[in-house]
C-alpha atoms as a PDB file:
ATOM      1  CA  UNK A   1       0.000   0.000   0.000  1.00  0.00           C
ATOM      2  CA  UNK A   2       1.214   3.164  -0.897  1.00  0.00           C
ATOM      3  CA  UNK A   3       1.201   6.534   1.222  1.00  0.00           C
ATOM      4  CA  UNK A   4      -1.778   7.843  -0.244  1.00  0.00           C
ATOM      5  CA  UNK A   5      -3.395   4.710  -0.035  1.00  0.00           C
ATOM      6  CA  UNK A   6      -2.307   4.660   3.568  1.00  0.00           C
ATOM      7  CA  UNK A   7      -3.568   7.612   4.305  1.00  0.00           C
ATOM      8  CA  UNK A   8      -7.199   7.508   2.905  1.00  0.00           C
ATOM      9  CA  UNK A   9      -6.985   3.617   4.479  1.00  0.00           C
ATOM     10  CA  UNK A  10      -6.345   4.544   7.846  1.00  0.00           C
ATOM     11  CA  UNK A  11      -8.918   7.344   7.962  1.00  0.00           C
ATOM     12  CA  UNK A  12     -12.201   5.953   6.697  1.00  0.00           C
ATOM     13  CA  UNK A  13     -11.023   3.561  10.026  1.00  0.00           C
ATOM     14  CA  UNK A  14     -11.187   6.559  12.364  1.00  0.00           C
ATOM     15  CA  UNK A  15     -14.716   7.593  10.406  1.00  0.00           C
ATOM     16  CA  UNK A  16     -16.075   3.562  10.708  1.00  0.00           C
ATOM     17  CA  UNK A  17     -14.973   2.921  14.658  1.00  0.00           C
ATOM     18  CA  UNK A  18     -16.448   6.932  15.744  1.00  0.00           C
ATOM     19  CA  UNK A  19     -19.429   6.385  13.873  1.00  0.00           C
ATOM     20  CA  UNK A  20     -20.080   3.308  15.524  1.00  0.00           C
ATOM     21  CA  UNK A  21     -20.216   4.388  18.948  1.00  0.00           C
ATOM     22  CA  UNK A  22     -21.386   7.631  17.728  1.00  0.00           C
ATOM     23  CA  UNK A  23     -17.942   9.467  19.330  1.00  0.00           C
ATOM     24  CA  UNK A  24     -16.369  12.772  18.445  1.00  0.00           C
ATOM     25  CA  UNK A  25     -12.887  14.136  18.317  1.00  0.00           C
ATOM     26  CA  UNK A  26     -13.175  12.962  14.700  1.00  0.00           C
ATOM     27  CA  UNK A  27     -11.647  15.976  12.723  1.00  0.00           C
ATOM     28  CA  UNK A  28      -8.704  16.215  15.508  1.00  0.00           C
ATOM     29  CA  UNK A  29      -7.683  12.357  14.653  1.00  0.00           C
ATOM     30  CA  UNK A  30      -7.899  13.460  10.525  1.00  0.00           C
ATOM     31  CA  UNK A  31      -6.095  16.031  11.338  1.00  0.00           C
ATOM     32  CA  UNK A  32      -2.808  14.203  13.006  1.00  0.00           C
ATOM     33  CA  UNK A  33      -3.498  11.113  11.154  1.00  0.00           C
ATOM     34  CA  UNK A  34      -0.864  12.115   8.136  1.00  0.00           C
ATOM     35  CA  UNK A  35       2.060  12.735  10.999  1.00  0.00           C
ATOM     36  CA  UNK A  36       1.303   9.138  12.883  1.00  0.00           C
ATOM     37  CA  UNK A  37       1.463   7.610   9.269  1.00  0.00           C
ATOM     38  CA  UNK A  38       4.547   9.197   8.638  1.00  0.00           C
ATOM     39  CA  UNK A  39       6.702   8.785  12.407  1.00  0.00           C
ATOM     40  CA  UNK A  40       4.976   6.094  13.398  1.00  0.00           C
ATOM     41  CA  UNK A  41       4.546   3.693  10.900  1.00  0.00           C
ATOM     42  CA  UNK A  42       7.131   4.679   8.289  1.00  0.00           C
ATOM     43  CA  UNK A  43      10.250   6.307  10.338  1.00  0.00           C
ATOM     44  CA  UNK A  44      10.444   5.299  13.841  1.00  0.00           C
ATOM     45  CA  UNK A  45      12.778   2.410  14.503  1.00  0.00           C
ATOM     46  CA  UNK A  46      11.112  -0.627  16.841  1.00  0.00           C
ATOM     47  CA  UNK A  47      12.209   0.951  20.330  1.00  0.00           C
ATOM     48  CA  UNK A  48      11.864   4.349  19.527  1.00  0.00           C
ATOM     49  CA  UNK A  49       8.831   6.176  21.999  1.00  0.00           C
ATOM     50  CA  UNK A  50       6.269   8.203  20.546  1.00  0.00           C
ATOM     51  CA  UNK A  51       3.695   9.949  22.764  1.00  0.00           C
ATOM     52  CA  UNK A  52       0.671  11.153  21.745  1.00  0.00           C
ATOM     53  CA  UNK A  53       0.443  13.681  23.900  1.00  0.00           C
ATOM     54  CA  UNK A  54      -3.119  15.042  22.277  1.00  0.00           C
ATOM     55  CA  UNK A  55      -5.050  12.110  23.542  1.00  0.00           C
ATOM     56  CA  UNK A  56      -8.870  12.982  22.100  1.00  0.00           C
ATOM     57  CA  UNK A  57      -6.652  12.284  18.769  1.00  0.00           C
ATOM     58  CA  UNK A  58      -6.789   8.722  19.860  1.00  0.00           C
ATOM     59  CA  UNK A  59      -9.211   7.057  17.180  1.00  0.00           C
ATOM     60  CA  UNK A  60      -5.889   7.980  14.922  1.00  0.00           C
ATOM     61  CA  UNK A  61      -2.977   6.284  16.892  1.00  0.00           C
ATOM     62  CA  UNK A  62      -5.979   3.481  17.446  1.00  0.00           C
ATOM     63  CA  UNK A  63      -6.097   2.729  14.076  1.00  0.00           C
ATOM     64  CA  UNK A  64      -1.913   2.892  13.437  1.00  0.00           C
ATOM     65  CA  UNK A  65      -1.560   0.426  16.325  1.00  0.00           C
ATOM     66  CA  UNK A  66      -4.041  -1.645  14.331  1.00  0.00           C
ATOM     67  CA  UNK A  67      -1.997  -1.571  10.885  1.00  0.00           C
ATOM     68  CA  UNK A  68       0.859  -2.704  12.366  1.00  0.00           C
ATOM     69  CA  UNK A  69      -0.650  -5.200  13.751  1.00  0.00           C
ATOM     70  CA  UNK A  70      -0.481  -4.464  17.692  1.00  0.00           C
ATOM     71  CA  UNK A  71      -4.121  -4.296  17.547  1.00  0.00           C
ATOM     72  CA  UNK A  72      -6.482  -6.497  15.870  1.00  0.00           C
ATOM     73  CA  UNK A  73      -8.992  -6.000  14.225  1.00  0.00           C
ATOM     74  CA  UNK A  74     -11.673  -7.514  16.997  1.00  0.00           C
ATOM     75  CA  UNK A  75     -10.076  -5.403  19.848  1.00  0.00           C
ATOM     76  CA  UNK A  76     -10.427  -1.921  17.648  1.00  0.00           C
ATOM     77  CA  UNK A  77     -14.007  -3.074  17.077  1.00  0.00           C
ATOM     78  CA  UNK A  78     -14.119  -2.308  20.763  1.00  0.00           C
ATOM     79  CA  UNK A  79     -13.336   0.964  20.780  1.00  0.00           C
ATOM     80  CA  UNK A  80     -15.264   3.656  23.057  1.00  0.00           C
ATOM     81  CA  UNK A  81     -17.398   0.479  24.520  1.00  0.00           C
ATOM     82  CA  UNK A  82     -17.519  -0.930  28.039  1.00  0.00           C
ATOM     83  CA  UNK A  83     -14.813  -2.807  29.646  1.00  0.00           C
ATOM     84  CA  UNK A  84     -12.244  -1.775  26.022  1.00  0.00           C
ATOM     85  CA  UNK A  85      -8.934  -1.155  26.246  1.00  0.00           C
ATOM     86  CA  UNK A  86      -9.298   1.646  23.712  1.00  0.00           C
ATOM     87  CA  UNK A  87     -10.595   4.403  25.543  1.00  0.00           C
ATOM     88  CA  UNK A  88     -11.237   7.743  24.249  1.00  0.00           C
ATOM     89  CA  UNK A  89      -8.488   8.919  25.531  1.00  0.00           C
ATOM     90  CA  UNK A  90      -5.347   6.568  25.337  1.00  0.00           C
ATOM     91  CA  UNK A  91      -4.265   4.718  28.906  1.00  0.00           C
ATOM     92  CA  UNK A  92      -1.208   3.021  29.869  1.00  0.00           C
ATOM     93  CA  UNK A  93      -0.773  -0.889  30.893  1.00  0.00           C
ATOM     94  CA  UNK A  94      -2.144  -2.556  28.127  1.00  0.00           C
ATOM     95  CA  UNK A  95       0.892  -1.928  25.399  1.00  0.00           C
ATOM     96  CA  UNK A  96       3.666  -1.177  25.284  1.00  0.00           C
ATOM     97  CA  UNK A  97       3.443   1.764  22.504  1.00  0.00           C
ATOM     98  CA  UNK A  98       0.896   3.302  24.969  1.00  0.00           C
ATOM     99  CA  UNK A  99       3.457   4.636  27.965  1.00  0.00           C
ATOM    100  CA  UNK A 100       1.391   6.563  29.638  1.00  0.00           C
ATOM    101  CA  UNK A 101      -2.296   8.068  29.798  1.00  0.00           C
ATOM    102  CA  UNK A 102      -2.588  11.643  27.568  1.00  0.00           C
ATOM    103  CA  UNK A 103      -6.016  13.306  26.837  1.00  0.00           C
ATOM    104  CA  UNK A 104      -5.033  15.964  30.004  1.00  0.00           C
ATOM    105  CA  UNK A 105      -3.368  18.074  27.712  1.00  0.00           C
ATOM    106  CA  UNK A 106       0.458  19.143  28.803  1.00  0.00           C
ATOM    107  CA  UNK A 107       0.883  16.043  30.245  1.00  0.00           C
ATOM    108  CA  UNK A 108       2.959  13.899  27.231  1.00  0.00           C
ATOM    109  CA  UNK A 109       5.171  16.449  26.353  1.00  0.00           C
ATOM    110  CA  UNK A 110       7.039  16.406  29.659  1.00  0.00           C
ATOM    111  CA  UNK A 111       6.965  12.427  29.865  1.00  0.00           C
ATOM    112  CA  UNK A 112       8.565  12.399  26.578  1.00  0.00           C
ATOM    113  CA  UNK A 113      11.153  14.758  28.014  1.00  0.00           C
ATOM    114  CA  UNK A 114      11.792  12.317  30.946  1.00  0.00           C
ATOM    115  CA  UNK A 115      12.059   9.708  28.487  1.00  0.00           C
ATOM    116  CA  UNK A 116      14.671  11.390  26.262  1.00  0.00           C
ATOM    117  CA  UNK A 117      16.343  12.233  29.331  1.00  0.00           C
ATOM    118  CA  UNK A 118      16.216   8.876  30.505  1.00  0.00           C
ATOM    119  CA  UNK A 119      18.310   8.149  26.833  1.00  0.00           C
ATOM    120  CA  UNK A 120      20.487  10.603  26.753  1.00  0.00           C
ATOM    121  CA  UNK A 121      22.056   9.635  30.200  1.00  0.00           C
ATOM    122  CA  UNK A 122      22.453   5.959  29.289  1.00  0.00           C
ATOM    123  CA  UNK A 123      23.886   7.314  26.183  1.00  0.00           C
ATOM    124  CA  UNK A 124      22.233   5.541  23.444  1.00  0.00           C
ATOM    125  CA  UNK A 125      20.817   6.693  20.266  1.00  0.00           C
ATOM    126  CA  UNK A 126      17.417   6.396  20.254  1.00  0.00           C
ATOM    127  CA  UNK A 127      15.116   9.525  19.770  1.00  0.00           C
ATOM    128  CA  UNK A 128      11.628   9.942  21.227  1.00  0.00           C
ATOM    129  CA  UNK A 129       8.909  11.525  19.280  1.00  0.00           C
ATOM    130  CA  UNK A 130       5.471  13.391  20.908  1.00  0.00           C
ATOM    131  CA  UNK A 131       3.268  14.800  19.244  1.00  0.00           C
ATOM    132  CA  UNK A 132       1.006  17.952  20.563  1.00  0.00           C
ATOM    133  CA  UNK A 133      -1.816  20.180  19.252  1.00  0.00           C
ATOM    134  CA  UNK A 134      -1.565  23.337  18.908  1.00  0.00           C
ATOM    135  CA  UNK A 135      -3.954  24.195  21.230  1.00  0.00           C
ATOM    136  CA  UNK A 136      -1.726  22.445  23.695  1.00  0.00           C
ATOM    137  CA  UNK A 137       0.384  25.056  23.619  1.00  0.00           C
ATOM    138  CA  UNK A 138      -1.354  27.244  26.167  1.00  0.00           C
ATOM    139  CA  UNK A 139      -0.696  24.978  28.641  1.00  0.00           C
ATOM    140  CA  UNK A 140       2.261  26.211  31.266  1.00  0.00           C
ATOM    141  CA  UNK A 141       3.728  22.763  31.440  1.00  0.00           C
ATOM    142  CA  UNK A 142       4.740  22.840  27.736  1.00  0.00           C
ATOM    143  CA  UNK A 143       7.074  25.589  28.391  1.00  0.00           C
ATOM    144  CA  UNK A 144       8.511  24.447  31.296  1.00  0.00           C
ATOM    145  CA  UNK A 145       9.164  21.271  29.518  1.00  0.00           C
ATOM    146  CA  UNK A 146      10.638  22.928  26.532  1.00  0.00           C
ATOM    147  CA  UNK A 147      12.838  25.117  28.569  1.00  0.00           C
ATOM    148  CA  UNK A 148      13.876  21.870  30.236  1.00  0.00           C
ATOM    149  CA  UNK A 149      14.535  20.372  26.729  1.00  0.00           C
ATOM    150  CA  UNK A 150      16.861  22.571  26.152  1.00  0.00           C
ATOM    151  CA  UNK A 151      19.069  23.289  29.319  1.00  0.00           C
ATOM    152  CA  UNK A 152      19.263  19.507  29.081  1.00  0.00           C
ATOM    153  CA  UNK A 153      20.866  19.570  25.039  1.00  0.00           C
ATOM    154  CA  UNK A 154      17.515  16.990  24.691  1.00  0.00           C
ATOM    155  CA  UNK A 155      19.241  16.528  20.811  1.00  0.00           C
ATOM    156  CA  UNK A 156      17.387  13.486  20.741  1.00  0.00           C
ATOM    157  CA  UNK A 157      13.764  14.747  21.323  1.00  0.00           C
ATOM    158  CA  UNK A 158      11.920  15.615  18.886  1.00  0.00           C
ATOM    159  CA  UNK A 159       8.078  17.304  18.966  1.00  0.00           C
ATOM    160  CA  UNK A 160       5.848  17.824  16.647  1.00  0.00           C
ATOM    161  CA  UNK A 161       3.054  20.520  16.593  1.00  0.00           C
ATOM    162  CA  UNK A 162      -0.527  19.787  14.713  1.00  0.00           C
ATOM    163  CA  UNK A 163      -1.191  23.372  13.764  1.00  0.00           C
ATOM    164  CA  UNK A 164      -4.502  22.777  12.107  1.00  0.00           C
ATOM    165  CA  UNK A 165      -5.215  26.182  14.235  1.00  0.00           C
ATOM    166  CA  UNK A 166      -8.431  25.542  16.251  1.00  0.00           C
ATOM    167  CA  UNK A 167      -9.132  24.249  19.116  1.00  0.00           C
ATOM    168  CA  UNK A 168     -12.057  23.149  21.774  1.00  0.00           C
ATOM    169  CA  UNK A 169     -13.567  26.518  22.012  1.00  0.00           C
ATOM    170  CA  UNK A 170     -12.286  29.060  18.849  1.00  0.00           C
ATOM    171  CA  UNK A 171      -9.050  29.819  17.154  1.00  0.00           C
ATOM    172  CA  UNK A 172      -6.200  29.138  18.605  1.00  0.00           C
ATOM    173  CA  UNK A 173      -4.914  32.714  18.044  1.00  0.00           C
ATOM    174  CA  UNK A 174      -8.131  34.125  19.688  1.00  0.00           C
ATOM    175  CA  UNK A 175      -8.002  32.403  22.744  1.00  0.00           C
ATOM    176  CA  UNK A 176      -4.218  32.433  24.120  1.00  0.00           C
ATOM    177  CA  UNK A 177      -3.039  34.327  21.053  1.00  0.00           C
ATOM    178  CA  UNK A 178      -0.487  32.304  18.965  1.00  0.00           C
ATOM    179  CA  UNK A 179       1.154  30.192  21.725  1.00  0.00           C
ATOM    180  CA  UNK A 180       2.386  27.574  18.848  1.00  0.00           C
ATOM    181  CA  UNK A 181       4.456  30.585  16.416  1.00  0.00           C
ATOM    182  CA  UNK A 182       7.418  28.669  15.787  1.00  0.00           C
ATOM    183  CA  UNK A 183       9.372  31.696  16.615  1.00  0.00           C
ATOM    184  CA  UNK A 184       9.006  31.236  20.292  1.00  0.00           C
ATOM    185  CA  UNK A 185      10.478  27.851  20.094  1.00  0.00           C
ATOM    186  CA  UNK A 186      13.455  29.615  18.160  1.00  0.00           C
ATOM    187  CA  UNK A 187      14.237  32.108  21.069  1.00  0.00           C
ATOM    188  CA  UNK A 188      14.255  29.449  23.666  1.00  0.00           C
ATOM    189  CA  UNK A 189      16.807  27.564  21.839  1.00  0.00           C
ATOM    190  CA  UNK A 190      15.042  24.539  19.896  1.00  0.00           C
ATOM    191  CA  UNK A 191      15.928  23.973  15.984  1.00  0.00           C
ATOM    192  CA  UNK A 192      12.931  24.305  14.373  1.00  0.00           C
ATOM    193  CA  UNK A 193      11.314  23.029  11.419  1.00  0.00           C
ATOM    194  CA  UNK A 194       8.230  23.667   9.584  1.00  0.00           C
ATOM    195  CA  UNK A 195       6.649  21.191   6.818  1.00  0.00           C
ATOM    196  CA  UNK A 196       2.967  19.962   5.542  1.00  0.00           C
ATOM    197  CA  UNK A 197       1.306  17.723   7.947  1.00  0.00           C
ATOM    198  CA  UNK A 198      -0.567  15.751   5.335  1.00  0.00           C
ATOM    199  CA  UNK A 199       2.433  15.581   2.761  1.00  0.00           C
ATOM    200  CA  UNK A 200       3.817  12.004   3.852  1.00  0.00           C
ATOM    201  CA  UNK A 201       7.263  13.042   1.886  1.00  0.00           C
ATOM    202  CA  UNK A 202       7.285  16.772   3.227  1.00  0.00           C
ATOM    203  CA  UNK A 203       7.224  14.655   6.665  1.00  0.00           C
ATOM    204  CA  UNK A 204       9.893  12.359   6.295  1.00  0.00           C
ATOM    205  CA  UNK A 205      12.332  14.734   4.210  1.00  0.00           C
ATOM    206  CA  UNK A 206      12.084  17.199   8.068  1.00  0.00           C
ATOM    207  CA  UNK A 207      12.919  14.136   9.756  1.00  0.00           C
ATOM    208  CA  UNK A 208      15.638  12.982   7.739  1.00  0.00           C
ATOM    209  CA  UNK A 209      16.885  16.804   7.922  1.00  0.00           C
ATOM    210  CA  UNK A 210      16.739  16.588  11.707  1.00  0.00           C
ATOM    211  CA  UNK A 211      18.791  13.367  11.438  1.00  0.00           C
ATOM    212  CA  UNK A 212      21.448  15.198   9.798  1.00  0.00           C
ATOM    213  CA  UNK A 213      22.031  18.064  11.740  1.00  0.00           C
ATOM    214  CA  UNK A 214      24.649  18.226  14.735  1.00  0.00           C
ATOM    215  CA  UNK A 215      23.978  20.854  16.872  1.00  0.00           C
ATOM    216  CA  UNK A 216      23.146  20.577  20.662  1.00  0.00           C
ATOM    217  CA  UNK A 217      19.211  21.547  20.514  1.00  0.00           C
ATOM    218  CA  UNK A 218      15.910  19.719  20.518  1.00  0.00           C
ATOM    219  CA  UNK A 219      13.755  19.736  17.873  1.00  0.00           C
ATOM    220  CA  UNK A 220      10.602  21.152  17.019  1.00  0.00           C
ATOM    221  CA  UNK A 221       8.693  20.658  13.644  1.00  0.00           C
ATOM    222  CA  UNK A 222       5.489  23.022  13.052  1.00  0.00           C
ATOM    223  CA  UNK A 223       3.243  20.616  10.522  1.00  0.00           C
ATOM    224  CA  UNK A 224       0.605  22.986   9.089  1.00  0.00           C
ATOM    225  CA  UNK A 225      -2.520  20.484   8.996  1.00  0.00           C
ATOM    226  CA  UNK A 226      -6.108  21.542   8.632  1.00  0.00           C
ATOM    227  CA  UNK A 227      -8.532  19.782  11.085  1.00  0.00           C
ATOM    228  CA  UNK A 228     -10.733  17.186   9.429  1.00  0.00           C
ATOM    229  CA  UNK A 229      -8.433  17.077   6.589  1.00  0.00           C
ATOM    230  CA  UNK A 230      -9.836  14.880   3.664  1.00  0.00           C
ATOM    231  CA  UNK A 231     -13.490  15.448   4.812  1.00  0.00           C
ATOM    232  CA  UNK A 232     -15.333  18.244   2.865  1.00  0.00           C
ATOM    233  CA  UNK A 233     -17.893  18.858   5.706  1.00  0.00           C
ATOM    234  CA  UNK A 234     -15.398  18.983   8.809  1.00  0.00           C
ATOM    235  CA  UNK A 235     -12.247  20.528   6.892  1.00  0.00           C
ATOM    236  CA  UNK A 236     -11.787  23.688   9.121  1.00  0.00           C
ATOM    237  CA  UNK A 237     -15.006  23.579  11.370  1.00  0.00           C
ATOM    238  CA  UNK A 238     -14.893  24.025  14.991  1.00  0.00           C
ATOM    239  CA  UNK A 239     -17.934  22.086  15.947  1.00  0.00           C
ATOM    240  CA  UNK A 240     -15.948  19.273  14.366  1.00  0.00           C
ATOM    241  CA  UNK A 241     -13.640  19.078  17.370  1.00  0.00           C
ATOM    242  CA  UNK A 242     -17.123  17.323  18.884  1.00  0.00           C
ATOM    243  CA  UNK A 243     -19.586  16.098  16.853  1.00  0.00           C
ATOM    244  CA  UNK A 244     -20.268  12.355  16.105  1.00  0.00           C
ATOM    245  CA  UNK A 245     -21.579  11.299  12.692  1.00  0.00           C
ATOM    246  CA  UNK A 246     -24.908  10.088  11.548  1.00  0.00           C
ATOM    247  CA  UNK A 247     -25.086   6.775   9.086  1.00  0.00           C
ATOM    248  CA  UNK A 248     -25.699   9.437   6.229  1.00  0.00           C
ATOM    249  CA  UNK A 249     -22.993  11.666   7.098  1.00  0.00           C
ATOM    250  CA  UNK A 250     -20.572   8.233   7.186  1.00  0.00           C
ATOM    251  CA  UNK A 251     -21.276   7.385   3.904  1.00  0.00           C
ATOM    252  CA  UNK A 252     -20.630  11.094   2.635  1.00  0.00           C
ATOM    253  CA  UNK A 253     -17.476  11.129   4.522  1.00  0.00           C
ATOM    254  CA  UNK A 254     -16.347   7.995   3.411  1.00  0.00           C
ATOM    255  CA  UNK A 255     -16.899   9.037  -0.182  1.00  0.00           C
ATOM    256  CA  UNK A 256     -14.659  12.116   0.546  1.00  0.00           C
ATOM    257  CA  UNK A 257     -11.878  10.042   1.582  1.00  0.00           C
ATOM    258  CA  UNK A 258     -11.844   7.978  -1.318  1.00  0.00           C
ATOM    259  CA  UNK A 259     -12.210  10.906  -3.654  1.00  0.00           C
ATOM    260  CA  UNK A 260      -9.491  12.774  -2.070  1.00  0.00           C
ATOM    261  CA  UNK A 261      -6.122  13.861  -3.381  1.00  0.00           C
ATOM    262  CA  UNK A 262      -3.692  13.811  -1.331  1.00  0.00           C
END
């Protein structure tokens, strides 16, 4: 299967499990599906971390886990039910790519700071990835975690921001103001990187560009995504960040997916 194929694959699974237990958060999953494709599933070696650290997106790292085959297809069929492992929000203990619990937003970004810590002293090579939402940004323990990041020369830390620009209640830039301007990662001392979050290649050229450089700073990548990306109904609505689907808006968004160029 190719990327594109991939990528319109994995989200008509996000649309099929919501629908079916009539749960939201749908455009924030289409909207970091592209980047969990593209770190997950194509870049990341084996025992490499990556944290989801904006859990409501987790009908997207759901159905990853699923295509490589950590969850089957009769466990993801319990998603958002009673007694499931897959909760709407992801929670530790049940695999191993699942660390910790995230949905309390702030909360992933440090653990994958502890974790790249954790690296770093035993001095091997292995990079951790989180990825946050823009939105997330407003939270205080994001900054202390970045300043951490980089009196600690975290080189091997890497976070990714899903600017799709929205959030839970408005813009992001009318509610904090623009908390996730790639600028203010700059003056704190992160290298910083800015690509398409649904271009699978854009993706993996930044990350093979952060591979290559040498300097002493963690790393931040800005992916400019648009929330319910692929989805002519959701692209760029707030009330998206909620709603649940009906069976006619399923097969309408299903048809969008497959008709979609990516």
């Amino acid at each position: 299967m190719d990327h594109k194929e991939l990528q319109k694959s994995l989200r008509k699974k996000i649309l099929e499990i919501c629908h079916k237990v009539k749960s939201g958060h749908i455009a924030c999953s289409l909207s970091c599906i592209d980047l969990i494709i593209a770190i997950m599933i194509l870049y990341k070696k084996n025992n490499e971390d990556f944290i989801l650290s904006k859990g409501h997106a987790a009908a997207a790292l759901y159905v990853a886990l699923n295509h490589i085959g950590v969850i089957d297809d009769d466990l993801l069929d319990t998603f958002y039910k009673n007694g499931t492992k897959l909760s709407a929000h992801p929670s530790p203990n049940s695999f191993n790519e699942i660390p910790f619990a995230t949905g309390s937003l702030g909360h992933g970004f440090p653990q994958a700071v502890g974790i790249a810590l954790s690296n770093k002293l035993k001095k091997n090579d292995l990079k951790t990835y989180v990825l946050l939402s823009d939105g997330e940004t407003n939270e205080g323990t994001t900054w202390e975690a970045a300043h951490f990041s980089v009196v600690k020369e975290l080189t091997n830390l890497i976070v990714i921001i899903d600017d799709n620009k929205l959030q839970g209640f408005g813009k992001t830039s009318e509610v904090l103001g623009d908390t996730s301007r790639i600028s203010k990662f700059n003056e704190i001392g992160f290298d910083t990187f800015e690509c398409s979050g649904h271009n699978i290649s854009d993706i993996l050229k930044v990350l093979r560009e952060i591979e290559k450089t040498t300097n002493n700073k963690p790393k931040l990548i800005l992916a400019n995504t648009i929330k319910g990306k692929g989805v002519s109904f959701m692209e760029n609505k707030l009330e998206w960040h909620y709603l649940p689907i009906n069976d006619e808006l399923l097969s309408k968004s299903i048809s969008d997916v497959e008709n979609y160029t990516f």
